[in-house]
PDB file of N, CA and C in Angstrom:
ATOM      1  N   UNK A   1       0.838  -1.176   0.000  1.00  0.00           N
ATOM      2  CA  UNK A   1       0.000   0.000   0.000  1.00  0.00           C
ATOM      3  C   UNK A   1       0.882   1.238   0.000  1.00  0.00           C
ATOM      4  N   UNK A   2       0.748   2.095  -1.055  1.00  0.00           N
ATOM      5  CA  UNK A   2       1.470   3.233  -1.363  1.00  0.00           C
ATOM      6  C   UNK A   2       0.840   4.119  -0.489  1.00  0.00           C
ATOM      7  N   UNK A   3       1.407   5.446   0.399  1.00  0.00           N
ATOM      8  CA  UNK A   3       1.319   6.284   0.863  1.00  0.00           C
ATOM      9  C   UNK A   3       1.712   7.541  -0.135  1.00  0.00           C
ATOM     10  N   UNK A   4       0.420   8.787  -0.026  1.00  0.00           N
ATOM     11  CA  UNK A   4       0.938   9.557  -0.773  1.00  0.00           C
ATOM     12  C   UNK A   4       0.696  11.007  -0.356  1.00  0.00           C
ATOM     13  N   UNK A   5       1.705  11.281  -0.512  1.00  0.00           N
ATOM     14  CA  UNK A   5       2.159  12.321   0.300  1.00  0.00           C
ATOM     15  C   UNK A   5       0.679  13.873   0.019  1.00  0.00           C
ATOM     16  N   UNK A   6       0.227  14.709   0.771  1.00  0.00           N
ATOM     17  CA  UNK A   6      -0.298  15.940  -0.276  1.00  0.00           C
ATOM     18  C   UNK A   6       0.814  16.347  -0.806  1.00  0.00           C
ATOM     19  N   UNK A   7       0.147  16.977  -2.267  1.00  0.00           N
ATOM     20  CA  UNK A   7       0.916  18.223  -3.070  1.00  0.00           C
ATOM     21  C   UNK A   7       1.680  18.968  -2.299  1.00  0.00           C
ATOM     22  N   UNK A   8       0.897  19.774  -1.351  1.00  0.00           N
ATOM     23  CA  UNK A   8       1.877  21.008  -0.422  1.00  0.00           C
ATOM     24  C   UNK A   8       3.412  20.347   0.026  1.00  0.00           C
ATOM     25  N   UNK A   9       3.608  19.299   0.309  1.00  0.00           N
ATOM     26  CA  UNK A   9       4.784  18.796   0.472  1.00  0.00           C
ATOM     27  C   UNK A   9       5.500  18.288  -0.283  1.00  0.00           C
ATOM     28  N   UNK A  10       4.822  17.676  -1.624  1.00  0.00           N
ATOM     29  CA  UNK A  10       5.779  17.954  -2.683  1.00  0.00           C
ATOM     30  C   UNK A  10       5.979  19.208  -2.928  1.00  0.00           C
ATOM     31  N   UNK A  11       5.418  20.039  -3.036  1.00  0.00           N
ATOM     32  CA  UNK A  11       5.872  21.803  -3.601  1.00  0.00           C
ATOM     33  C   UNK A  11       6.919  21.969  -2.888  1.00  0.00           C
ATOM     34  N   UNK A  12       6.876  21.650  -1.472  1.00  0.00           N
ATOM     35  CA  UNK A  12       7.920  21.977  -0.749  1.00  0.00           C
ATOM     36  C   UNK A  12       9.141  21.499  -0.972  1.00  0.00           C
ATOM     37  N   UNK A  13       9.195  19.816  -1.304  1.00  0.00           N
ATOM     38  CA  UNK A  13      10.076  19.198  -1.679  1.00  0.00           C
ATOM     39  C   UNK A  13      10.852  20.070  -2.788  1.00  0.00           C
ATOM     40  N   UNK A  14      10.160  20.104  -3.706  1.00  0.00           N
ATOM     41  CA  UNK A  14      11.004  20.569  -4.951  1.00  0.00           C
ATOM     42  C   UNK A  14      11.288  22.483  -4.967  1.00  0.00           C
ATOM     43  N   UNK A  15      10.384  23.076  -3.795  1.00  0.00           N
ATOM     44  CA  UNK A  15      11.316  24.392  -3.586  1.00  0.00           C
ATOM     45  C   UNK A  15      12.607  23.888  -2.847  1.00  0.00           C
ATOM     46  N   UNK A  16      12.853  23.186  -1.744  1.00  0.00           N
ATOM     47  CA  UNK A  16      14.158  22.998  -1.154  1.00  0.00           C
ATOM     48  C   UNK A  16      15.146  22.126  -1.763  1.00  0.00           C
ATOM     49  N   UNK A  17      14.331  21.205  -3.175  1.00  0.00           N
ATOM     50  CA  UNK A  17      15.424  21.066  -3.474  1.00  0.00           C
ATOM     51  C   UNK A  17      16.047  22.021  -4.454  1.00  0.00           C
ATOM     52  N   UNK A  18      15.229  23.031  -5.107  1.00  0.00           N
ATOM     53  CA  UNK A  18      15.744  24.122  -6.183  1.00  0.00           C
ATOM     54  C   UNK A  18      16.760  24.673  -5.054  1.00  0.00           C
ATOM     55  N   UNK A  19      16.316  25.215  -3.817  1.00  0.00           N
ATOM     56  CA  UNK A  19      16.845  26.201  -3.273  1.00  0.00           C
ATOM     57  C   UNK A  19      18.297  25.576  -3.091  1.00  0.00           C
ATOM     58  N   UNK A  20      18.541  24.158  -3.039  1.00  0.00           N
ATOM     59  CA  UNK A  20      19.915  23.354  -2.278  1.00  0.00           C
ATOM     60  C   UNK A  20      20.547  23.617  -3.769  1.00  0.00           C
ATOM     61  N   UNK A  21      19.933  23.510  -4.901  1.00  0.00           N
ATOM     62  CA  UNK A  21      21.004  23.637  -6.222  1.00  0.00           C
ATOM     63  C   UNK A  21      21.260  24.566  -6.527  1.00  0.00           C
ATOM     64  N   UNK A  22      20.754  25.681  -6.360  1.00  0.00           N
ATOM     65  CA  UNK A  22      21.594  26.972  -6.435  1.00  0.00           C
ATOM     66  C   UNK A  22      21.220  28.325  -5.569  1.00  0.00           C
ATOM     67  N   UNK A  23      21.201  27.807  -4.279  1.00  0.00           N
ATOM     68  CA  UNK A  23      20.521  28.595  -3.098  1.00  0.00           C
ATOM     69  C   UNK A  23      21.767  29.767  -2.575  1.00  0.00           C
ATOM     70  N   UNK A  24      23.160  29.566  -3.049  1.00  0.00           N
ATOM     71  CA  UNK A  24      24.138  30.565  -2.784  1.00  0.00           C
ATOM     72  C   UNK A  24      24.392  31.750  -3.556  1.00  0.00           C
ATOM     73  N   UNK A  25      23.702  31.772  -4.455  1.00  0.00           N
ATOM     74  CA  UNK A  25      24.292  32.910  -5.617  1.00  0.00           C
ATOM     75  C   UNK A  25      23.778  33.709  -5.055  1.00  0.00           C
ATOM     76  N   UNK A  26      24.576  35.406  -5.382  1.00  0.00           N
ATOM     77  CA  UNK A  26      24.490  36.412  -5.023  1.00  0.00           C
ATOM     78  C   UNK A  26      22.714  36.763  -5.562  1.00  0.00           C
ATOM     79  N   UNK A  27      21.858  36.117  -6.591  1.00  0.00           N
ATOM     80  CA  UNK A  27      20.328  36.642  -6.521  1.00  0.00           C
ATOM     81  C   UNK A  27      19.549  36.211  -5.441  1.00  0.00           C
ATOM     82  N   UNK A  28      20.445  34.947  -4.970  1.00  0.00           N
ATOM     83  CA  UNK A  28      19.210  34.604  -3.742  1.00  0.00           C
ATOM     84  C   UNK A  28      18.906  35.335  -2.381  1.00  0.00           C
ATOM     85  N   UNK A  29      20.268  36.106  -2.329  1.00  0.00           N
ATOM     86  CA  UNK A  29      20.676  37.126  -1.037  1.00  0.00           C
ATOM     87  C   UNK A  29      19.551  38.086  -0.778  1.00  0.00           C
ATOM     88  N   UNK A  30      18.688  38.604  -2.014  1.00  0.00           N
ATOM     89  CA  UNK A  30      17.806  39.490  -2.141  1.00  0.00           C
ATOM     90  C   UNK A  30      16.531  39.132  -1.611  1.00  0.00           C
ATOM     91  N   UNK A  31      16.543  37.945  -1.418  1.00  0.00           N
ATOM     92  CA  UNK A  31      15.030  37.129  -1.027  1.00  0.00           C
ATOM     93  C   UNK A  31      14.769  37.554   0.360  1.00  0.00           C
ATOM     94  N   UNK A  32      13.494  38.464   0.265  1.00  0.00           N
ATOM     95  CA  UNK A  32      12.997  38.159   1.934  1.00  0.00           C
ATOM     96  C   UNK A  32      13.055  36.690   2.679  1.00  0.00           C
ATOM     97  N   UNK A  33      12.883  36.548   3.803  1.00  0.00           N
ATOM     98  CA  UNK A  33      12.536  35.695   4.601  1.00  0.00           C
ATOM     99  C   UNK A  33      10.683  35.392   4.010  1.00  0.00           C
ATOM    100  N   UNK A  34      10.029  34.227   4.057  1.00  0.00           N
ATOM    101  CA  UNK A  34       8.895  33.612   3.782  1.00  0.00           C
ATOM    102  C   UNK A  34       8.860  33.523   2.293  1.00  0.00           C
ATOM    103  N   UNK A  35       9.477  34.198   1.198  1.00  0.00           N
ATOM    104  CA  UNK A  35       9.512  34.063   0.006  1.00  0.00           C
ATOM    105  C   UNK A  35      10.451  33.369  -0.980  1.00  0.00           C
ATOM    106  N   UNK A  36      10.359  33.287  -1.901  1.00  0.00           N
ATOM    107  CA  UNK A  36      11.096  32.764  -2.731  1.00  0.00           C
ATOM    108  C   UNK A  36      11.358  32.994  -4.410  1.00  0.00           C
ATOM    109  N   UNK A  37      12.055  32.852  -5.421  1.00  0.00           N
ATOM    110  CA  UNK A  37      12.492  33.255  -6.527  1.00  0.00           C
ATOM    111  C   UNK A  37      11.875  31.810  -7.375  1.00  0.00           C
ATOM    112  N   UNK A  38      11.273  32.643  -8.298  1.00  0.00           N
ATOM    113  CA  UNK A  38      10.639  31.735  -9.862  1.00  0.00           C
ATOM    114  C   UNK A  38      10.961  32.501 -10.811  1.00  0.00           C
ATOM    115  N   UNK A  39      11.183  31.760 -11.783  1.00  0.00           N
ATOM    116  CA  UNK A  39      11.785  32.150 -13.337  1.00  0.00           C
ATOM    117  C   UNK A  39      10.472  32.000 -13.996  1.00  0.00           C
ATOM    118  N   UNK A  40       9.974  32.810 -14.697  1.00  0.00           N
ATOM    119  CA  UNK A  40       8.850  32.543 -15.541  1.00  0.00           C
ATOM    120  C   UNK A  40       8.449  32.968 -16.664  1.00  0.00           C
ATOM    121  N   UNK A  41       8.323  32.235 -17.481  1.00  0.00           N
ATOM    122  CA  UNK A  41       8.013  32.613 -19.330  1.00  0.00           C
ATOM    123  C   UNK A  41       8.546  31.549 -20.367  1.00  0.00           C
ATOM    124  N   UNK A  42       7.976  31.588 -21.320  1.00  0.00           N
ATOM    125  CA  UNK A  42       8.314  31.294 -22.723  1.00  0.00           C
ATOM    126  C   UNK A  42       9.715  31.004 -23.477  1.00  0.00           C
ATOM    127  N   UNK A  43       9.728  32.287 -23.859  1.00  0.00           N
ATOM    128  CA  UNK A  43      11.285  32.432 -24.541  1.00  0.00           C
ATOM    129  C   UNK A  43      12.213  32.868 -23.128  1.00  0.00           C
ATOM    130  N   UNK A  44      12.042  34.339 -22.554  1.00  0.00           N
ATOM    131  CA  UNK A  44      13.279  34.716 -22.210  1.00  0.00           C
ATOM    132  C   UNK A  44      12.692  34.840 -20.658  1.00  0.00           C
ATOM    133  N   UNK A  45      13.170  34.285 -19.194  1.00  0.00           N
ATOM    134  CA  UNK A  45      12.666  34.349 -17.951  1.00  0.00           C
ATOM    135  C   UNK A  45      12.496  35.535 -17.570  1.00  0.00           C
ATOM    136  N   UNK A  46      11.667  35.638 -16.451  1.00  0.00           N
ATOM    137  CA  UNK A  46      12.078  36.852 -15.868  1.00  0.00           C
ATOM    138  C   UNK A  46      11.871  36.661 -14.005  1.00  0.00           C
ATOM    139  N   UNK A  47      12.476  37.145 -13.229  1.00  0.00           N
ATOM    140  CA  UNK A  47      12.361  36.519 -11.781  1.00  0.00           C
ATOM    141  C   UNK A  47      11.026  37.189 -11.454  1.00  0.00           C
ATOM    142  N   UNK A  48      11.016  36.310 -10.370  1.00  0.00           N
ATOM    143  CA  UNK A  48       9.587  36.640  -9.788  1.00  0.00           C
ATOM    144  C   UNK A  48       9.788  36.163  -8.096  1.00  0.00           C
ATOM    145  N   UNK A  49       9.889  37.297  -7.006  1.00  0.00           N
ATOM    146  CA  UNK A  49      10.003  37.090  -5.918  1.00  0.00           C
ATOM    147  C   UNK A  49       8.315  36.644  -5.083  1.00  0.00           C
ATOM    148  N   UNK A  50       8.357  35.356  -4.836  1.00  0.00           N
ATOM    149  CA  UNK A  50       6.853  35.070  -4.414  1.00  0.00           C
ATOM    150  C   UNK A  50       6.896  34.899  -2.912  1.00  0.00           C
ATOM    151  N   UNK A  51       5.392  35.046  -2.343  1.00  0.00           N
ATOM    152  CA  UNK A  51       5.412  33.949  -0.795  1.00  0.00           C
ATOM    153  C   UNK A  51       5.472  32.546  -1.000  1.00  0.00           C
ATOM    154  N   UNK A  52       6.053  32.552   0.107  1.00  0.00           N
ATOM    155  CA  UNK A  52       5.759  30.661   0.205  1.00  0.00           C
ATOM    156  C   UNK A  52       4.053  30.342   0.357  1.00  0.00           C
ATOM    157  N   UNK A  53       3.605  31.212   0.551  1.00  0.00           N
ATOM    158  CA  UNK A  53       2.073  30.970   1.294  1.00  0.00           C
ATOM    159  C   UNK A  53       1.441  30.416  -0.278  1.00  0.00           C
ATOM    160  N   UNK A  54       2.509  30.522  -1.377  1.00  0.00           N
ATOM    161  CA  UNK A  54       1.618  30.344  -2.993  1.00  0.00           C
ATOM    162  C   UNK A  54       1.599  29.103  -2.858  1.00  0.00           C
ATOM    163  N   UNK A  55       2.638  28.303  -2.373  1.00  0.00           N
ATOM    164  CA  UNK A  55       2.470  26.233  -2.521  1.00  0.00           C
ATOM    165  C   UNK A  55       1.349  25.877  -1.992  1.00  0.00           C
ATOM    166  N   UNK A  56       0.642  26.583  -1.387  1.00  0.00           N
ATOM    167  CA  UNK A  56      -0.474  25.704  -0.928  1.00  0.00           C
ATOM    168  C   UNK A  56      -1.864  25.622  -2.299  1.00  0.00           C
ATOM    169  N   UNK A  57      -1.478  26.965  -2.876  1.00  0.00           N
ATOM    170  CA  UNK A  57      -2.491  26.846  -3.734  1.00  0.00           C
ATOM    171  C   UNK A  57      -2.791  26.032  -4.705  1.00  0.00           C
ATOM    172  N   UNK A  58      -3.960  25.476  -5.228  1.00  0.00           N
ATOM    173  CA  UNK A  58      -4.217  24.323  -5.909  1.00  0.00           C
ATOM    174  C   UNK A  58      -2.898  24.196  -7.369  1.00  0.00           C
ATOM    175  N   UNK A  59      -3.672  25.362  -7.878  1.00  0.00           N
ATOM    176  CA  UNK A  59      -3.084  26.015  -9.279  1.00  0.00           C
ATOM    177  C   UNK A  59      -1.876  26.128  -9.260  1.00  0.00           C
ATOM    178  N   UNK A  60      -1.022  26.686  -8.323  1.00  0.00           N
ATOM    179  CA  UNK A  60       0.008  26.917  -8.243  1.00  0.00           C
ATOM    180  C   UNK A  60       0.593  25.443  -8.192  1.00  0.00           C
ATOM    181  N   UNK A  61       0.536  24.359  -7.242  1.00  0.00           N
ATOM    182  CA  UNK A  61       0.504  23.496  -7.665  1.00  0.00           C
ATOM    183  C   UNK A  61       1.402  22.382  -8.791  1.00  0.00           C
ATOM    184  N   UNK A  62      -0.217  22.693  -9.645  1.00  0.00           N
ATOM    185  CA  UNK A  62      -0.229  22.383 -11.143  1.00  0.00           C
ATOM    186  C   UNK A  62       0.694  22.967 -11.918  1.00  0.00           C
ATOM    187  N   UNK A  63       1.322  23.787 -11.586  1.00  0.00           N
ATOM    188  CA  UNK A  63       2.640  24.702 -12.147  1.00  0.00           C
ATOM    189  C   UNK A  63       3.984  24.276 -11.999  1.00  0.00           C
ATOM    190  N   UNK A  64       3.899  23.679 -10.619  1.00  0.00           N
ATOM    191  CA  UNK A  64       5.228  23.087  -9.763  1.00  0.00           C
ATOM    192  C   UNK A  64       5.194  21.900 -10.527  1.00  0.00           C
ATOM    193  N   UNK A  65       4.417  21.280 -10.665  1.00  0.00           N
ATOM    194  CA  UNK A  65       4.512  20.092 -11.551  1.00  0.00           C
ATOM    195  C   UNK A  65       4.513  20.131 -12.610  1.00  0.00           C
ATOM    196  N   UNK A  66       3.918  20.809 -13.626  1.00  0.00           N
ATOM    197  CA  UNK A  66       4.505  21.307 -14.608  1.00  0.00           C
ATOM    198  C   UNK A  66       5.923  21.282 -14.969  1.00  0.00           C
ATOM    199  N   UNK A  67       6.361  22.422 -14.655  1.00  0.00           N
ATOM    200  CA  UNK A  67       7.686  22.363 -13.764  1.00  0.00           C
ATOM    201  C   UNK A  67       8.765  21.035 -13.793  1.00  0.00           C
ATOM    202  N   UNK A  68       8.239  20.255 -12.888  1.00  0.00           N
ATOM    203  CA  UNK A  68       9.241  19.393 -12.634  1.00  0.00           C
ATOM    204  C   UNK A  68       9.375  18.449 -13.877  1.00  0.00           C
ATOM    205  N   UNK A  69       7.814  18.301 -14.459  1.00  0.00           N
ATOM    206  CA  UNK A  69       7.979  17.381 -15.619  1.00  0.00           C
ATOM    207  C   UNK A  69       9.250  17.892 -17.402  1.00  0.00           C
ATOM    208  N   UNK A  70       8.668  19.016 -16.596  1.00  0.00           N
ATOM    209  CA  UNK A  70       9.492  19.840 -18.058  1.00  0.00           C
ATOM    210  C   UNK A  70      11.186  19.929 -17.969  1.00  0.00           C
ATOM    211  N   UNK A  71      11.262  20.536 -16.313  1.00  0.00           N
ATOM    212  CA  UNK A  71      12.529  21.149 -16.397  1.00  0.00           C
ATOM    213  C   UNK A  71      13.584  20.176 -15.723  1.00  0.00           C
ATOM    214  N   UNK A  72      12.540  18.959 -14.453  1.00  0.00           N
ATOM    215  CA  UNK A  72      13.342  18.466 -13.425  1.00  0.00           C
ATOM    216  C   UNK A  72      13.932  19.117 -12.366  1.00  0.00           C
ATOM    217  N   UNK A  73      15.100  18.789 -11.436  1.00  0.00           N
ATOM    218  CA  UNK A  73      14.802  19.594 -10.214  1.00  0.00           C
ATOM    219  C   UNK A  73      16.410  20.222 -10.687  1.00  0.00           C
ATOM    220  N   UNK A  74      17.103  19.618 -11.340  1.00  0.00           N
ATOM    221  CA  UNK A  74      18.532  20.195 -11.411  1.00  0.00           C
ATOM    222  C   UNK A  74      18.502  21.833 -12.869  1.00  0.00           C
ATOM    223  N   UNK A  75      17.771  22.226 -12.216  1.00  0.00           N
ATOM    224  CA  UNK A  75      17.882  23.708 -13.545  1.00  0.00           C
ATOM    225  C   UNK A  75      19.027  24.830 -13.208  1.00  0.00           C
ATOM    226  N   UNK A  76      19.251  24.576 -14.608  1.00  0.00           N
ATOM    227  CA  UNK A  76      20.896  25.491 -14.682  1.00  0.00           C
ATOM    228  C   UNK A  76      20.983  27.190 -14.551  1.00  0.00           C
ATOM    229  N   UNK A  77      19.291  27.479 -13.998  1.00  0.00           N
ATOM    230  CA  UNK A  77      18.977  29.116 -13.256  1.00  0.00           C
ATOM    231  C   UNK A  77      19.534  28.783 -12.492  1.00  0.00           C
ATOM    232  N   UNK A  78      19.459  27.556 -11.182  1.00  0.00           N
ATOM    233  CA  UNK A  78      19.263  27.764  -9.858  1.00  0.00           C
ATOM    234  C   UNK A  78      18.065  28.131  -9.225  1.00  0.00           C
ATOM    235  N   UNK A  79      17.230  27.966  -9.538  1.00  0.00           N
ATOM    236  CA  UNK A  79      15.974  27.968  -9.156  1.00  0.00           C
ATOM    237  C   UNK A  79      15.011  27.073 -10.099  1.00  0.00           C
ATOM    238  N   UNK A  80      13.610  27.371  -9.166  1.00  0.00           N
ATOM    239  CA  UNK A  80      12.008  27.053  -9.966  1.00  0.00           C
ATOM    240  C   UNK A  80      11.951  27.864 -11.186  1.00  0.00           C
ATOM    241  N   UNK A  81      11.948  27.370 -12.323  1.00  0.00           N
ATOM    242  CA  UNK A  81      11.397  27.881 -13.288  1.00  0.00           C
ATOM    243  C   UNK A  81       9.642  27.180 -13.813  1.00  0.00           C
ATOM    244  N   UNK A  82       8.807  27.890 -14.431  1.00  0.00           N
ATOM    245  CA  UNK A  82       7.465  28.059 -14.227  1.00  0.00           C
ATOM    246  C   UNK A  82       7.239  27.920 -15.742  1.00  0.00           C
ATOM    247  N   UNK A  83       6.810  26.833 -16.274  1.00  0.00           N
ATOM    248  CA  UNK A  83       6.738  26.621 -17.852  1.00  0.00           C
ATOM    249  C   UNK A  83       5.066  27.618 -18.205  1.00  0.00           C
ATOM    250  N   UNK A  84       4.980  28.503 -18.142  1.00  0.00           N
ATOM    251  CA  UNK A  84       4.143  29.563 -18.608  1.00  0.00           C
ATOM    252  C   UNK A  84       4.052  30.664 -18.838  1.00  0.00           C
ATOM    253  N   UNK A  85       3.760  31.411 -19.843  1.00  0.00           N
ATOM    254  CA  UNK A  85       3.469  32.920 -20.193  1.00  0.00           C
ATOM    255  C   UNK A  85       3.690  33.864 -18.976  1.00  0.00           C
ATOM    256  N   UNK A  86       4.109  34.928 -19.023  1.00  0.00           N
ATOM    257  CA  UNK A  86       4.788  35.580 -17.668  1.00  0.00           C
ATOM    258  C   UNK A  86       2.915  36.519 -17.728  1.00  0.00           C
ATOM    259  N   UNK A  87       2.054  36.223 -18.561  1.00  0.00           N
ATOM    260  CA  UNK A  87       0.390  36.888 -18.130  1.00  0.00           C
ATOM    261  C   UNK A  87      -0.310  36.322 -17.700  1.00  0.00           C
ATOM    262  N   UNK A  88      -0.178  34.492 -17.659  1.00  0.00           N
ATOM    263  CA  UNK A  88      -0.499  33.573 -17.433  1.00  0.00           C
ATOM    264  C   UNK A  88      -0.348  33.690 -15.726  1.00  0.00           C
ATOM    265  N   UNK A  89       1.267  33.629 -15.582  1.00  0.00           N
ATOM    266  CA  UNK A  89       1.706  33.272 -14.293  1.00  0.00           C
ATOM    267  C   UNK A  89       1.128  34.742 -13.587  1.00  0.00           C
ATOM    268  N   UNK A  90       1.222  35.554 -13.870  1.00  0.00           N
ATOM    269  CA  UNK A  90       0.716  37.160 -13.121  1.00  0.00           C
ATOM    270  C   UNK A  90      -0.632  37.003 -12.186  1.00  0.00           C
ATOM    271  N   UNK A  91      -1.648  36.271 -13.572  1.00  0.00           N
ATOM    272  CA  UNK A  91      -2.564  36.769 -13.158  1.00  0.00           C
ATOM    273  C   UNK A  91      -3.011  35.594 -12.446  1.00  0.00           C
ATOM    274  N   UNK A  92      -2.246  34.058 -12.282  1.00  0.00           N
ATOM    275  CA  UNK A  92      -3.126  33.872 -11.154  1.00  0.00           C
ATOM    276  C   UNK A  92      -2.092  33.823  -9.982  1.00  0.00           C
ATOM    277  N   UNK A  93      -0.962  34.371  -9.699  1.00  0.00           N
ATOM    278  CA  UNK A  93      -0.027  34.875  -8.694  1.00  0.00           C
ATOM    279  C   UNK A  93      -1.037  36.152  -8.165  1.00  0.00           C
ATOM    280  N   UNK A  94      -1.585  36.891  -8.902  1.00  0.00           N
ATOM    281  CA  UNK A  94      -2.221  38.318  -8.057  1.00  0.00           C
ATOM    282  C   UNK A  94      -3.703  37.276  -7.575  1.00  0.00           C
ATOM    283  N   UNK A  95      -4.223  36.405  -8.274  1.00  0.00           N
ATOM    284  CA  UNK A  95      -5.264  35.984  -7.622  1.00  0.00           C
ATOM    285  C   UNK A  95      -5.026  35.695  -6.173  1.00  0.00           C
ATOM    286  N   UNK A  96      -4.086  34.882  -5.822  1.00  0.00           N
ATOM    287  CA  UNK A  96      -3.664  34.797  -4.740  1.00  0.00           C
ATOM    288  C   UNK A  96      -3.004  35.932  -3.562  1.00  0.00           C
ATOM    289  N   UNK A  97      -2.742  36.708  -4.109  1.00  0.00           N
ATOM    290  CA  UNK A  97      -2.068  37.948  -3.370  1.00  0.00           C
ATOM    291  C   UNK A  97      -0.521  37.638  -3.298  1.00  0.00           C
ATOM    292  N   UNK A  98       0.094  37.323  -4.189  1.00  0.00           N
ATOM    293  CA  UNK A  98       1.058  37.005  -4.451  1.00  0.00           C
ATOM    294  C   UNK A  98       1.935  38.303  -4.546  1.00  0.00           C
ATOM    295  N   UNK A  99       1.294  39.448  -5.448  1.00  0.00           N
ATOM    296  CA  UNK A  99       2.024  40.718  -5.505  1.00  0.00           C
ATOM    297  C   UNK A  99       0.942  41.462  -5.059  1.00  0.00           C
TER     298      UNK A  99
END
């Protein structure tokens, strides 16, 4: 019998492990405390300083996994990158109160 974990703790999983692969560089220094750095878009990234309070959200989620399927956990940003449109990711980051 498989045990399975909720989502919120995978999200978590795969923010700490982004954060362990490139959690020293001089962009991460900028991060408040409770937040964290996502790369997000199409062609060219752009950062995006979020709360942690976003992993819980369903949608958000569905992004992280996204995510992992696309990029895996070893990405050569050093961080979460977010396989979606940076209008996409905005608008349901402000749904949440994200910015």
């Amino acid at each position: 019998m498989a045990i399975h974990m909720p989502r919120i703790i995978q999200a978590r999983q795969i923010l700490k492990r982004s954060l362990s692969n490139g959690g020293s560089t001089p962009a991460s220094m900028d991060i408040p405390k409770g937040y964290f750095a996502i790369y997000v878009g199409e062609q060219e990234k752009k950062r995006f300083v979020v709360p942690v309070s976003i992993l819980s959200e369903p949608r958000f989620q569905e992004l992280l996994h996204q995510s992992e399927q696309e990029f895996g956990y070893n990405n050569p940003m050093g961080g979460i990158t977010i396989p979606c449109s940076e209008d996409v990711f905005t608008d349901i980051a402000s749904r949440f109160g994200a910015f």
